[in-house]
N, C-alpha and C. Protein backbone atom coordinates (compact mmCIF):
# COMPACT_ATOMS: atom_id res chain seq x y z
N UNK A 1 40.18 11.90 53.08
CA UNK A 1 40.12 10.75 52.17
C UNK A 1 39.02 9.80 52.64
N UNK A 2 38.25 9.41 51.74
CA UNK A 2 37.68 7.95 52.53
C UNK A 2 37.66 6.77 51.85
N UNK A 3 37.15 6.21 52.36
CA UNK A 3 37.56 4.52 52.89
C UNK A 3 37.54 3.83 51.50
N UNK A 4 37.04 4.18 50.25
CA UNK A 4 37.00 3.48 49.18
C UNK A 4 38.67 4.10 48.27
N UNK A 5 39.17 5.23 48.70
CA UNK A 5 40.04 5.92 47.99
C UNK A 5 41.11 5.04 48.50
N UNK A 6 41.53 5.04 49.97
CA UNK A 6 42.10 4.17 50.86
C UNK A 6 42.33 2.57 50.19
N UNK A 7 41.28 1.97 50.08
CA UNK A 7 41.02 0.74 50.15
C UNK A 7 41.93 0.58 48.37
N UNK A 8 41.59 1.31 47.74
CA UNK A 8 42.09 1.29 46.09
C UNK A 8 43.57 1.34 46.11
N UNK A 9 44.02 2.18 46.80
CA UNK A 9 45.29 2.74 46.88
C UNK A 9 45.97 1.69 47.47
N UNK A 10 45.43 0.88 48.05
CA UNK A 10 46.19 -0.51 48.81
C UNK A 10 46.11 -1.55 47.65
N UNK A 11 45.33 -1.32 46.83
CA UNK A 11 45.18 -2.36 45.70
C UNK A 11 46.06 -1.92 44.33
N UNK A 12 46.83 -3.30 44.21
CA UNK A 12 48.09 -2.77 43.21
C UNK A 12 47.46 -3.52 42.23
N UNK A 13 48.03 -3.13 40.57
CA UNK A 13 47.46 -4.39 39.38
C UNK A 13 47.84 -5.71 39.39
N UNK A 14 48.74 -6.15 40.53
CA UNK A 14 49.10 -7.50 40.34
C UNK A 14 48.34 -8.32 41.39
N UNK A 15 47.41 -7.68 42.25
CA UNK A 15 46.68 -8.06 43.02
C UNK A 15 45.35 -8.09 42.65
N UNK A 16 44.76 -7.17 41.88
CA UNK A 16 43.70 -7.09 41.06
C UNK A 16 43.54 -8.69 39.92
N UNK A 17 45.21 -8.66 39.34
CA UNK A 17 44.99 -9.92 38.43
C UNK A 17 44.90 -11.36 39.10
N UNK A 18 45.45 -11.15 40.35
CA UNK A 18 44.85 -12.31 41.01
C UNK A 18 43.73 -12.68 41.71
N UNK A 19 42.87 -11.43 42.17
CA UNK A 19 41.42 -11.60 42.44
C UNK A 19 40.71 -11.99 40.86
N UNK A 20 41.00 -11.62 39.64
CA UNK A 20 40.07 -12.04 38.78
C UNK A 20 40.69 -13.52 38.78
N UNK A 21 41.42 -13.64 38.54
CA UNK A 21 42.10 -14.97 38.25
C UNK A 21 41.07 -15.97 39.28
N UNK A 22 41.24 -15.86 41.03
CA UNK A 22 40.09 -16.64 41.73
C UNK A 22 38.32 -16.46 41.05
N UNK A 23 38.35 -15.24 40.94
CA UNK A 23 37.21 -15.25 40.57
C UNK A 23 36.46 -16.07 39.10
N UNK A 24 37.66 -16.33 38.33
CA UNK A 24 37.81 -17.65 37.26
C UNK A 24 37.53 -18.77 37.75
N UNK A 25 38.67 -19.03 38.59
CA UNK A 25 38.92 -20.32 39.12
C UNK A 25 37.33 -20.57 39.76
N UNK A 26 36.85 -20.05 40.64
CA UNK A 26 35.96 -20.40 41.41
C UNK A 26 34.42 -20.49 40.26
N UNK A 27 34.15 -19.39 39.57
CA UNK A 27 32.94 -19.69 38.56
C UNK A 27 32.65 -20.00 37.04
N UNK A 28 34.08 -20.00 36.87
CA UNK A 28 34.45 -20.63 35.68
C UNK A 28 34.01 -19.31 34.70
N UNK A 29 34.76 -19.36 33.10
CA UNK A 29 34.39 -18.17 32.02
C UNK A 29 33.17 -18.83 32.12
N UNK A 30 32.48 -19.53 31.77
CA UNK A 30 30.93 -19.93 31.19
C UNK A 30 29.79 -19.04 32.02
N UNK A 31 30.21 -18.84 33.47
CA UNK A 31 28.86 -18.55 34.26
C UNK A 31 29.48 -17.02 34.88
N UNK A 32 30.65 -16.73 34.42
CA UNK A 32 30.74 -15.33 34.56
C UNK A 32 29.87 -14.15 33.66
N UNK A 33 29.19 -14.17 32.36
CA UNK A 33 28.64 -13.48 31.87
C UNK A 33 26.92 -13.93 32.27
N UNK A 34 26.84 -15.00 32.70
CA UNK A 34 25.15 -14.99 33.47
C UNK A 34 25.17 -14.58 34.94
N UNK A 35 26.35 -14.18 36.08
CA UNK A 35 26.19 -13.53 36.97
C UNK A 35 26.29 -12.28 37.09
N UNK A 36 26.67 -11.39 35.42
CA UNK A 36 27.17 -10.11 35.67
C UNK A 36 25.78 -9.65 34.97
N UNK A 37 24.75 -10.69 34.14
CA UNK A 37 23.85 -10.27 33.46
C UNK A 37 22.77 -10.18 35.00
N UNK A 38 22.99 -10.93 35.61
CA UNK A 38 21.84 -10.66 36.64
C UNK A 38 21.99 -9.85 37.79
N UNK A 39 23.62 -9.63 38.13
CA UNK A 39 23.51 -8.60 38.39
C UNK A 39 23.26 -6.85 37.79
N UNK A 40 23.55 -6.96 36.68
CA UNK A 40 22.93 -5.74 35.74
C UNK A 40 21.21 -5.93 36.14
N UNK A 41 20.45 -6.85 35.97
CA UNK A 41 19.30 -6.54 36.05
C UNK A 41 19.04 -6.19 37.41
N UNK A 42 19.40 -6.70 38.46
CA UNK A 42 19.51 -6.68 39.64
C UNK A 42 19.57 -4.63 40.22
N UNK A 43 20.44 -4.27 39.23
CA UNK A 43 20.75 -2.97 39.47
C UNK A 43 19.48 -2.05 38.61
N UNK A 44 19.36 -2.33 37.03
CA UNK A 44 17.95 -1.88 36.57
C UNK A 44 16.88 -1.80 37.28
N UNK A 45 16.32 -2.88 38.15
CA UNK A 45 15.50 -2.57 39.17
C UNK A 45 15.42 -2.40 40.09
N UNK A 46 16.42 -1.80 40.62
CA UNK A 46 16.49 -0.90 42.03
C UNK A 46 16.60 0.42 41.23
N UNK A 47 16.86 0.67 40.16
CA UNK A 47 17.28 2.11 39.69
C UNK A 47 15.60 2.17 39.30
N UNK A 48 14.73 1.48 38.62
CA UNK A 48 13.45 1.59 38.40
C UNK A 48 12.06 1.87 40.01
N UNK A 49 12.51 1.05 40.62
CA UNK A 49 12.38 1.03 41.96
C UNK A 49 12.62 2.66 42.82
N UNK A 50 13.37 3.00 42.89
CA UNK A 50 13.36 4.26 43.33
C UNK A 50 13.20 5.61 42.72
N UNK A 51 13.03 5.04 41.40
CA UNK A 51 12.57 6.27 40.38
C UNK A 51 10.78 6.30 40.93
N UNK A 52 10.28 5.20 40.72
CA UNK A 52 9.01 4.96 41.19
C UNK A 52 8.82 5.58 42.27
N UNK A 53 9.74 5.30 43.30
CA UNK A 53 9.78 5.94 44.92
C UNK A 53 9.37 7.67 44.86
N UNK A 54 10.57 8.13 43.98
CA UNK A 54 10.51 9.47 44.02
C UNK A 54 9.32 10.36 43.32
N UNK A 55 9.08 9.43 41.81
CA UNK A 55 7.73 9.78 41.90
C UNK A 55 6.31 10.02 42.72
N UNK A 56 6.15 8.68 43.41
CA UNK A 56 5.43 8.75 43.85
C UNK A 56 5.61 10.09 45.10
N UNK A 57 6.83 10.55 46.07
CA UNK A 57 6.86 11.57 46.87
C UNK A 57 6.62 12.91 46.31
N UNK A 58 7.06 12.65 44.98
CA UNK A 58 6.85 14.10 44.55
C UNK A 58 5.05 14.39 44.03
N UNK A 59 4.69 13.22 43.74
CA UNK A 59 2.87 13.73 43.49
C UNK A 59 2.31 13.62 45.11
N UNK A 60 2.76 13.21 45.94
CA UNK A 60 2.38 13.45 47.30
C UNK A 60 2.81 14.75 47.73
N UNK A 61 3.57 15.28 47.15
CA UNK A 61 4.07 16.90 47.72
C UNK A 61 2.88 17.55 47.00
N UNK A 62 2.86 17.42 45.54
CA UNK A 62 1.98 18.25 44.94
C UNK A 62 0.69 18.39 45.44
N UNK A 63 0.08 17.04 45.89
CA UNK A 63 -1.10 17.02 46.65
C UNK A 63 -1.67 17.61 47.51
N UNK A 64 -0.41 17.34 48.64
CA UNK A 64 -0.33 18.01 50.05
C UNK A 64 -0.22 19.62 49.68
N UNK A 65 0.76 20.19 48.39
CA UNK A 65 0.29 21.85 48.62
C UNK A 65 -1.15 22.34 47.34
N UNK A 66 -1.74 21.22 47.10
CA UNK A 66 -2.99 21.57 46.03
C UNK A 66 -4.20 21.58 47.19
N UNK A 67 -3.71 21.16 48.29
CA UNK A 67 -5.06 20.71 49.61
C UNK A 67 -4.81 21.97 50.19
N UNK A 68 -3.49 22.58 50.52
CA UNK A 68 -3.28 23.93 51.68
C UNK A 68 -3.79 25.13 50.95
N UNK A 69 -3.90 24.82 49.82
CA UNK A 69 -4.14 26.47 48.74
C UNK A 69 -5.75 26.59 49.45
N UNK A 70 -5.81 27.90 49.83
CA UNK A 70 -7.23 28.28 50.21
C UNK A 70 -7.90 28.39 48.52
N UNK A 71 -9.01 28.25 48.99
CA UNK A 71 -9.82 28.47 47.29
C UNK A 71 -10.43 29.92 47.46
């Protein structure tokens, strides 16, 4: 098992309704849909971000075996 399966299984729905409930209390409904919007973007560009990453390794592979090919 690991640690997130664990961690869930300790979490019942009446404990869940009281973490949202603080999580009310503390940022109020108004500024809960502008912290979940920035975290969404927040996540778009790390998902854009490492798409970029992998691109770029994979035209560096291609490179590296277009240089070893004898002509």
């Amino acid at each position: 098992m690991n640690a997130l399966h664990i961690f869930l299984g300790m979490v019942g729905p009446w404990q869940l309704i009281i973490i949202i409930a603080i999580i009310l209390l503390l940022f109020g409904g108004k500024k809960i849909p502008e912290l979940m919007k920035g975290l969404g973007t927040g996540i778009k560009e790390f998902k854009d971000a490492t798409k970029e990453e992998n691109a770029q390794q994979v035209s560096k592979k291609e490179t590296t075996k277009d240089e070893s090919k004898p002509e």
